[in-house]
C-alpha atoms as a PDB file:
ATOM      1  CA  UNK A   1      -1.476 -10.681  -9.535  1.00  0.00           C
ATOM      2  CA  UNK A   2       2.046 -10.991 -10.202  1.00  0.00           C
ATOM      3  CA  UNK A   3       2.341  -7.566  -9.952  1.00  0.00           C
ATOM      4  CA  UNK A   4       1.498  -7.434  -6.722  1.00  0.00           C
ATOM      5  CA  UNK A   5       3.111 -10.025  -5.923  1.00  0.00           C
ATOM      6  CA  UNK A   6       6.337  -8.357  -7.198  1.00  0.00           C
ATOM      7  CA  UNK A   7       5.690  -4.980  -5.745  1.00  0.00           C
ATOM      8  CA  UNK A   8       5.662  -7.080  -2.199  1.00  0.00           C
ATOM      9  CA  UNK A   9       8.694  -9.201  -3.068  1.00  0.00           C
ATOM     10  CA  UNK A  10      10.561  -5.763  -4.190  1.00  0.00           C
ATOM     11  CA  UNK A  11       9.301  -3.730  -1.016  1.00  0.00           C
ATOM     12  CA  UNK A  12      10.691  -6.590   1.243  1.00  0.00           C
ATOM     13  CA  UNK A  13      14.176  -6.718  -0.397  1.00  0.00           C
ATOM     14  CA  UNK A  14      14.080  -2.928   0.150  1.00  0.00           C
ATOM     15  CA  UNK A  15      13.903  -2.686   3.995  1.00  0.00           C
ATOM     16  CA  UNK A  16      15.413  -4.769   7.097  1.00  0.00           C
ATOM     17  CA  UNK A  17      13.656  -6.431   9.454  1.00  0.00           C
ATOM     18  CA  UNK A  18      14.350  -3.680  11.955  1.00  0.00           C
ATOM     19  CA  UNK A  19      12.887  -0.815   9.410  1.00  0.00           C
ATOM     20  CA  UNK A  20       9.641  -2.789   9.029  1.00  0.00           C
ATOM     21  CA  UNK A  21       8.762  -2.716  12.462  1.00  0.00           C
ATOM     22  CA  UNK A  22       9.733   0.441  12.799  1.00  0.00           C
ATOM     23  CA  UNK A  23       8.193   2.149   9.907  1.00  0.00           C
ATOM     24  CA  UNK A  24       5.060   1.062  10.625  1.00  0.00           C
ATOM     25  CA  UNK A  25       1.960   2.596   8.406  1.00  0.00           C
ATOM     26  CA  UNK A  26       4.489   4.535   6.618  1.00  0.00           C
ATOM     27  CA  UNK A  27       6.518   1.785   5.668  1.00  0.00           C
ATOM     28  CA  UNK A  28       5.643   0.944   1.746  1.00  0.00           C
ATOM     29  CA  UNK A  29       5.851   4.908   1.117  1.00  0.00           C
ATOM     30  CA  UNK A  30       9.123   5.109   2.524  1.00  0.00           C
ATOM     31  CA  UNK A  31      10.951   2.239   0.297  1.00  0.00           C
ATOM     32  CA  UNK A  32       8.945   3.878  -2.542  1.00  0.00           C
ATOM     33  CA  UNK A  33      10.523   6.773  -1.870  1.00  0.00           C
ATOM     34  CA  UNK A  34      13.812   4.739  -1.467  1.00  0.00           C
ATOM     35  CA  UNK A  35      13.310   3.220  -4.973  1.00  0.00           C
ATOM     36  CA  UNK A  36      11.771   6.033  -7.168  1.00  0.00           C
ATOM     37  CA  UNK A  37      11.568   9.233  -4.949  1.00  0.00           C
ATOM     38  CA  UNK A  38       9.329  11.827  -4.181  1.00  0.00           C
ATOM     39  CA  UNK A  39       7.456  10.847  -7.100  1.00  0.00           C
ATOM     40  CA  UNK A  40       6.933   7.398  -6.744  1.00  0.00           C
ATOM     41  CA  UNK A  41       6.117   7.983  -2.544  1.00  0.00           C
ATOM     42  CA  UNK A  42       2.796  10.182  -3.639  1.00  0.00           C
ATOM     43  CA  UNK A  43       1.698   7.293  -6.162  1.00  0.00           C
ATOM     44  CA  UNK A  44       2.058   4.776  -3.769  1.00  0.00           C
ATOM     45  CA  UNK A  45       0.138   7.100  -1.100  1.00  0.00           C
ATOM     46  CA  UNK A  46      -2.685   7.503  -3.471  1.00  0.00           C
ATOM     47  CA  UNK A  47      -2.884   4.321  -4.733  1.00  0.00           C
ATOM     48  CA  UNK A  48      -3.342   3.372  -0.914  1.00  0.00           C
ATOM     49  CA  UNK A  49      -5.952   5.572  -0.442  1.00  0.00           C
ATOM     50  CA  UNK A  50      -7.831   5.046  -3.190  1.00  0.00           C
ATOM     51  CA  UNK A  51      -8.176   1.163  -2.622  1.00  0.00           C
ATOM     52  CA  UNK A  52      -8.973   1.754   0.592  1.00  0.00           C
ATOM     53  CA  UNK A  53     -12.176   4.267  -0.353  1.00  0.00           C
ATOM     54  CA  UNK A  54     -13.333   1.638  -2.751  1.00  0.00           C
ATOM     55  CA  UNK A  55     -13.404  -0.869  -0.553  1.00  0.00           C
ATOM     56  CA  UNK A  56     -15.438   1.130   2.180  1.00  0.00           C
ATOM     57  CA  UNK A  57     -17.467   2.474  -0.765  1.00  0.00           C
ATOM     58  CA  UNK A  58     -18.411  -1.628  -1.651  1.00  0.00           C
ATOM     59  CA  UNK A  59     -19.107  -2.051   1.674  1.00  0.00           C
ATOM     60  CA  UNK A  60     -21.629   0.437   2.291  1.00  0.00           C
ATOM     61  CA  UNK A  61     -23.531  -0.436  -1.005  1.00  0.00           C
ATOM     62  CA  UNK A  62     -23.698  -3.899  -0.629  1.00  0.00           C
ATOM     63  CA  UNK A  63     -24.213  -4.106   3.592  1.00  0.00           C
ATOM     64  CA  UNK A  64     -28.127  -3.285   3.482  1.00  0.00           C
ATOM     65  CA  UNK A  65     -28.400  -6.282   0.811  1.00  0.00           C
ATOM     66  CA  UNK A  66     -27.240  -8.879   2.680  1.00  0.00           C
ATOM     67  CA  UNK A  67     -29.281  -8.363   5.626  1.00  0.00           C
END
């Protein structure tokens, strides 16, 4: 948890108000890139993506079980 909590606290130092709205879904990538580069961008992509398929995964296993 704090982790997360200080990947969030470091990504909002990292941008402006301005380059928030404006970066929209691409916005955590970019400061990643920012802070660590081409390198750091791809992790942060595919760590993304990842949660994202586990979560949809979990949600079609358990949805016919709590019917």
């Amino acid at each position: 948890m704090l982790i997360y909590l200080g990947l969030n606290a470091l990504f909002l130092a990292c941008g402006t108000p301005e380059r928030i709205k404006a970066g929209g879904d691409y916005f955590v990538s970019d400061i990643a890139y920012d802070i660590g580069g081409d390198g750091l961008k791809w992790v942060i992509r595919v760590t993304i993506a990842i949660s994202s398929a586990t979560s949809v995964l979990a949600m079609t296993a358990t949805a016919p079980r709590t019917a």
